[in-house]
Protein backbone atom coordinates (compact mmCIF):
# COMPACT_ATOMS: atom_id res chain seq x y z
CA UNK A 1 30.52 38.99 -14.56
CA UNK A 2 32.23 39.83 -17.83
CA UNK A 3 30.31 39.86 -20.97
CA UNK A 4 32.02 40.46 -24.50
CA UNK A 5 30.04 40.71 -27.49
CA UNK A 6 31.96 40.64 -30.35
CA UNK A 7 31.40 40.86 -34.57
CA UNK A 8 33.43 41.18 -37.92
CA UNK A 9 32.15 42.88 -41.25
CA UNK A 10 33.99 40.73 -43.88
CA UNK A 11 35.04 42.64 -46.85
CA UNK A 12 36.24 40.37 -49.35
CA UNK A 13 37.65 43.56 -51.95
CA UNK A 14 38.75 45.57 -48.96
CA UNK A 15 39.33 46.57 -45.17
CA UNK A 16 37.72 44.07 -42.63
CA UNK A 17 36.99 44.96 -39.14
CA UNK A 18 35.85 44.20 -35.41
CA UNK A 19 33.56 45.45 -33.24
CA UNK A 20 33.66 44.68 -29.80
CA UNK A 21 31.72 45.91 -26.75
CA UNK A 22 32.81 44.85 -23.04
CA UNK A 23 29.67 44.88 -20.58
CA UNK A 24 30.99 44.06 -16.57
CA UNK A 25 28.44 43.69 -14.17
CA UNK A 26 25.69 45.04 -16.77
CA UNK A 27 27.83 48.61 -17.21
CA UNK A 28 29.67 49.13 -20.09
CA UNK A 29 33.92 49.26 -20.08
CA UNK A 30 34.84 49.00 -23.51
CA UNK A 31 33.92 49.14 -26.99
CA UNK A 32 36.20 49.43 -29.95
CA UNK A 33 37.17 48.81 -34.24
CA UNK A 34 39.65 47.24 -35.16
CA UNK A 35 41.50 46.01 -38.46
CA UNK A 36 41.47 42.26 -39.11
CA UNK A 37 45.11 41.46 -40.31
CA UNK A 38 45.85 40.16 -42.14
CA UNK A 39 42.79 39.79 -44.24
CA UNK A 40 40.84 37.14 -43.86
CA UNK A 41 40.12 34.86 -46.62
CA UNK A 42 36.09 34.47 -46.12
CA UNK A 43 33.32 35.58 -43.62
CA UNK A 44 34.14 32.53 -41.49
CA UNK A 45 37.45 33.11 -40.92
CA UNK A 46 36.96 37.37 -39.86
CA UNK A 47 34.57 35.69 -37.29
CA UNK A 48 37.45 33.07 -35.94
CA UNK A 49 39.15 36.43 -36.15
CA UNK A 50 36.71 38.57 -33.47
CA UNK A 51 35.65 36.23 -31.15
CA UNK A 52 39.98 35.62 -30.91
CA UNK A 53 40.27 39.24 -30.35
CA UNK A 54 37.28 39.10 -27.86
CA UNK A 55 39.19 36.50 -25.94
CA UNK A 56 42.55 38.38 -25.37
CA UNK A 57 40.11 41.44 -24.21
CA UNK A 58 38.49 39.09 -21.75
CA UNK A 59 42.11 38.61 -20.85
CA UNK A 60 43.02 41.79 -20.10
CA UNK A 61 39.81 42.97 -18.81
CA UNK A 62 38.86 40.56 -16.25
CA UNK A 63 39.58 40.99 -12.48
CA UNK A 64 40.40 37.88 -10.38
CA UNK A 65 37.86 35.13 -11.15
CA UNK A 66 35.55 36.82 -12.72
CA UNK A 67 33.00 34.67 -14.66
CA UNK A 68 33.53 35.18 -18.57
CA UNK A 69 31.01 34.99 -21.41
CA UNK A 70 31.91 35.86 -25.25
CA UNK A 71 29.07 36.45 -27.58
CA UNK A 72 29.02 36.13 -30.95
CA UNK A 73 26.04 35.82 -34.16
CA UNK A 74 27.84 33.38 -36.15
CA UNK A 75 26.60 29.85 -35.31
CA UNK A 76 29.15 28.19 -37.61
CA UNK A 77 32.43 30.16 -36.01
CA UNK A 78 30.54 29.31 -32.33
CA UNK A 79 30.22 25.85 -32.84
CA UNK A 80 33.57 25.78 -33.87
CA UNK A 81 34.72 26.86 -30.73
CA UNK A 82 32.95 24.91 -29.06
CA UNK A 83 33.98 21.38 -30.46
CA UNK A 84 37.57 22.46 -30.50
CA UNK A 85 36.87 23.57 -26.46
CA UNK A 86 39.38 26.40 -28.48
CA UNK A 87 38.52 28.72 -26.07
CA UNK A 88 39.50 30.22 -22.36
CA UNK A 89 36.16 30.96 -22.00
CA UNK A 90 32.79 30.07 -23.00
CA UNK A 91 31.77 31.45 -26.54
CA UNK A 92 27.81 31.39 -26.83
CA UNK A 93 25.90 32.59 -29.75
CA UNK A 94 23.44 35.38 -29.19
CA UNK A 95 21.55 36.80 -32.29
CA UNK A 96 22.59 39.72 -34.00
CA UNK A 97 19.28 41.52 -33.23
CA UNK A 98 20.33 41.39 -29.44
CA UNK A 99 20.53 44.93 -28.38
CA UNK A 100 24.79 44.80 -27.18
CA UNK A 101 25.18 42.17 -30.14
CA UNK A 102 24.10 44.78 -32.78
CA UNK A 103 25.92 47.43 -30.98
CA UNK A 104 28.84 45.46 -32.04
CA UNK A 105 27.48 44.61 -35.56
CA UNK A 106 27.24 48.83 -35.72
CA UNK A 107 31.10 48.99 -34.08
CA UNK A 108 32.00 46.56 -36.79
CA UNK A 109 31.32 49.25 -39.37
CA UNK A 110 31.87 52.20 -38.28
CA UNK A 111 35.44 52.75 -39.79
CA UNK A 112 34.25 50.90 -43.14
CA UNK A 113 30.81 53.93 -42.95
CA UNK A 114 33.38 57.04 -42.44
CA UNK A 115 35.50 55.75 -45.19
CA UNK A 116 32.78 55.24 -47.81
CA UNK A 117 31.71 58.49 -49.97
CA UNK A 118 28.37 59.65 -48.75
CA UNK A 119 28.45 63.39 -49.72
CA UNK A 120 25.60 62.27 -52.66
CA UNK A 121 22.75 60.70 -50.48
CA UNK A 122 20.37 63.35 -49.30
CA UNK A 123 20.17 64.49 -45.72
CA UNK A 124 17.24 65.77 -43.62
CA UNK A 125 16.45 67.11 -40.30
CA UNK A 126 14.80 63.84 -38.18
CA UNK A 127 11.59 64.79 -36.41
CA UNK A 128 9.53 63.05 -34.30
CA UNK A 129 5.86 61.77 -34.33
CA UNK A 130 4.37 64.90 -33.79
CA UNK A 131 0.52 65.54 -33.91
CA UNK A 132 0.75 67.24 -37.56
CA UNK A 133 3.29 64.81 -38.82
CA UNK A 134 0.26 61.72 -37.91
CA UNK A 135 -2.77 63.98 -38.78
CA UNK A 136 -1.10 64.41 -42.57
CA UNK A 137 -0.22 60.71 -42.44
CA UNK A 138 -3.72 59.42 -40.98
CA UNK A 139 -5.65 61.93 -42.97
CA UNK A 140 -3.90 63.37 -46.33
CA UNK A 141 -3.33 59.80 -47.65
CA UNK A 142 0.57 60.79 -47.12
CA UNK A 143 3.23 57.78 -48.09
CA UNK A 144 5.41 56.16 -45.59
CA UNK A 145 8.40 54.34 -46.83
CA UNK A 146 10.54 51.95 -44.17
CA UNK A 147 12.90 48.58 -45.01
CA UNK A 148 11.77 45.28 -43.72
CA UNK A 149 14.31 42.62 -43.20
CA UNK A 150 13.24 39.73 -45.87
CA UNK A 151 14.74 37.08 -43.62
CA UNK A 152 14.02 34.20 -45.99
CA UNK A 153 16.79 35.84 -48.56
CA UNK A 154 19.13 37.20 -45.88
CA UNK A 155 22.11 34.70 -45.03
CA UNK A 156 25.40 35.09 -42.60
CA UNK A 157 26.74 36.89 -46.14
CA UNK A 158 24.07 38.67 -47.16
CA UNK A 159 21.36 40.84 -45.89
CA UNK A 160 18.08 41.66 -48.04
CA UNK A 161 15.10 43.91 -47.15
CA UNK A 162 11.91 44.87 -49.13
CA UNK A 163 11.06 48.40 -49.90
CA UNK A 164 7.46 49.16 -48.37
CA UNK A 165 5.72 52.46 -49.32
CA UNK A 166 2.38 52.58 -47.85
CA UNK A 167 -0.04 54.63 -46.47
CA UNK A 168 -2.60 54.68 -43.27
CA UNK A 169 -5.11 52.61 -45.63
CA UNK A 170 -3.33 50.27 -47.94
CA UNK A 171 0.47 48.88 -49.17
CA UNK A 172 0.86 50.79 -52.01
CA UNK A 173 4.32 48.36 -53.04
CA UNK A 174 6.09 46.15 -50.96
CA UNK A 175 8.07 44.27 -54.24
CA UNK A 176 11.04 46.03 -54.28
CA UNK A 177 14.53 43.99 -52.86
CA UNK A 178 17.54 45.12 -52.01
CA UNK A 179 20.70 43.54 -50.53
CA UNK A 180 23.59 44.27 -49.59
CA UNK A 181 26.80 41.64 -48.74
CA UNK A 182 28.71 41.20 -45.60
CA UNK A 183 31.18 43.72 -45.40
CA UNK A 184 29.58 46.52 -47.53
CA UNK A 185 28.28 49.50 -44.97
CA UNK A 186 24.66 48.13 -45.91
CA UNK A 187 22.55 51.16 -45.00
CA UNK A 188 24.60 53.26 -47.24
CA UNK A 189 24.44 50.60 -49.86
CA UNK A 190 20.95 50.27 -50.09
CA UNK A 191 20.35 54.12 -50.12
CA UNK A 192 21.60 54.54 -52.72
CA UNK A 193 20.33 51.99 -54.26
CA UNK A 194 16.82 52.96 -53.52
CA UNK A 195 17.80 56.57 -54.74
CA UNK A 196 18.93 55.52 -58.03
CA UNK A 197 15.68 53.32 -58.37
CA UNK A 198 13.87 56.35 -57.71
CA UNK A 199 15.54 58.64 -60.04
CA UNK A 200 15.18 56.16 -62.92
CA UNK A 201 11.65 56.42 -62.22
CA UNK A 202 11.58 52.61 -61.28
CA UNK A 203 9.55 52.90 -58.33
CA UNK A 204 5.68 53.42 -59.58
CA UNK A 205 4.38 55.12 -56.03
CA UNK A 206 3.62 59.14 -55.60
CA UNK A 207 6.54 60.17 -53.09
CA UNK A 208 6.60 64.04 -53.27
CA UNK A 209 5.46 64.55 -49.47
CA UNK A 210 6.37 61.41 -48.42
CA UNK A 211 7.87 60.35 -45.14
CA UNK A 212 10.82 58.02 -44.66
CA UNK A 213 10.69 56.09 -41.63
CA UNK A 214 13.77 55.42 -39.54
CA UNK A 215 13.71 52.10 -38.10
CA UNK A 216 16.28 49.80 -36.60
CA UNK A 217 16.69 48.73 -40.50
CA UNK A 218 17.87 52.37 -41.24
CA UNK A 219 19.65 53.37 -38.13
CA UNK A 220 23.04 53.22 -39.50
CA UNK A 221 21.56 55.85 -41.76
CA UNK A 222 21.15 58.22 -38.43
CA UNK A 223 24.19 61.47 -38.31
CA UNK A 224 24.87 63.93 -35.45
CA UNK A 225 23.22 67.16 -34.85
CA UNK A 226 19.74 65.18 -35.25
CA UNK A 227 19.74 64.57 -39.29
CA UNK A 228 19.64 61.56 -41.24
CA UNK A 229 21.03 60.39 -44.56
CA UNK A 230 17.56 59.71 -46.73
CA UNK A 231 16.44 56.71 -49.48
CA UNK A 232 14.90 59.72 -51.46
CA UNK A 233 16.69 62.45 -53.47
CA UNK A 234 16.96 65.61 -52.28
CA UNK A 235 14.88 66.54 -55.04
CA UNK A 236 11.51 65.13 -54.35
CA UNK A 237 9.72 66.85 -51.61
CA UNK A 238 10.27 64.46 -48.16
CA UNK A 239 10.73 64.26 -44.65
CA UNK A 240 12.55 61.72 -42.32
CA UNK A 241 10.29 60.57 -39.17
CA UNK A 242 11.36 58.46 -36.24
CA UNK A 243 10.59 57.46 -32.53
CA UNK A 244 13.62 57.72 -30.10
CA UNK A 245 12.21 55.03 -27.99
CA UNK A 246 9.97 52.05 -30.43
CA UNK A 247 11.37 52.49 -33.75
CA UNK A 248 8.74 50.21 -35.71
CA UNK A 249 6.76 50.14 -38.53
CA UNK A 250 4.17 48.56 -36.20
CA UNK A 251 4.36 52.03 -33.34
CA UNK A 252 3.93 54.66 -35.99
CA UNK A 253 0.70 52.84 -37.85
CA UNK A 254 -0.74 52.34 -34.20
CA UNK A 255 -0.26 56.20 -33.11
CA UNK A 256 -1.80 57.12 -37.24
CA UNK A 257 -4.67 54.83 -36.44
CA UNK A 258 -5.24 57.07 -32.76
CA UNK A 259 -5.01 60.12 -34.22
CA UNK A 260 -7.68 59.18 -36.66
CA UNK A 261 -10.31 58.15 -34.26
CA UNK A 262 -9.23 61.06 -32.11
């Protein structure tokens, strides 16, 4: 079987692109970014735009009579599809948090990330969960700050998360919002958005010594060579902490709370 998951990052003042990622028989043959020309007039119409593109790589990836699906997180471009029976093969919606779905979310914005000026967020070594990282955590009172999605504000346009600093005990703030639009390279967005907040002295929490958590919020934030762009300035004492394998908020409080009772 032939399984195409496909995506668009809609830029309405710039560049839009496609990611697409080509799974047959559960191994992967294919993933790739590519342009949308021209540009599309709305998020809508970049979506008509990938699952399209999926459906000529079907084409020209599929061996005899090979069963076909196409994937694809926008319900209103699916339906579409459907109704209009516009398709060769069947489109079915599968939600962006999918693992191969946000693989092509990623793909969708990978050209738009290397394009965008980072050189001014902060970068760190990533290190793991290590038994002095959760003793200063579970013990020293340290602060943790991660993104939650707030999926009550987030739309097919728009994607908001709150700003939690905590620590092993208590939320210390959990009322700060950021968003960032379809099309934008969000992670980067929203750094430095956070960083400029932090600078201006708008974020009331103690952070020198605090940890940043990678999550699956913040993996776009992730570089080679095992660093990370940070939400912090360079300035302020920090490091970034993540697990390879269960990337959660949830993982890391569980392993604190261990350590503690240990």
């Amino acid at each position: 079987m032939l399984e195409i998951y496909c995506d668009s990052s809609y830029n309405e003042d710039g560049s839009s692109f496609i990611g697409i990622v080509a799974i047959a028989d559960g191994v992967e043959v294919h993933q790739s970014t590519t342009a949308v020309l021209p540009a599309p007039l709305s998020n809508l119409e970049c979506e008509r735009a990938a699952i399209s593109m999926a459906i000529r790589m079907a084409r020209a990836l599929r061996r005899d009579d090979e069963q076909v699906i196409i994937y694809n997180d926008n319900t209103e471009a699916v339906k579409e599809y459907l109704e209009a029976e516009m398709s060769l093969y069947p489109v079915e919606y599968t939600p962006r948090e999918s693992p191969l779905q946000s693989m092509a979310d990623r793909l969708s914005k990978r050209f738009p990330q290397q394009l965008v000026e980072i050189h001014d967020l902060c970068r760190r070594p990533v290190e793991s969960f290590t038994p002095e990282v959760l003793a200063d955590i579970a013990r020293n009172g340290s602060t943790v700050l991660y993104l939650q999605k707030d999926r009550e504000r987030s739309s097919n346009t728009k994607s908001c998360y709150r700003l939690v600093a905590r620590t092993a005990d208590r939320i210390l703030s959990d009322d700060h919002l950021y968003c960032a639009r379809s099309g934008e390279v969000k992670n980067v967005k929203i750094a430095r958005d956070i960083a400029a907040d932090v600078g201006a002295g708008e974020i009331a929490v103690a952070l020198s010594g605090a940890y940043f958590l990678l999550t699956d919020e913040t993996w776009g934030l992730r570089l080679k060579g095992g660093e990370a762009y940070s939400i912090l300035p360079c300035e302020i004492p920090h490091r970034i902490i993540c697990h390879e394998v269960d990337r959660s908020p949830e993982n890391l409080w569980r392993r604190v709370a261990r350590h503690n009772h240990s």
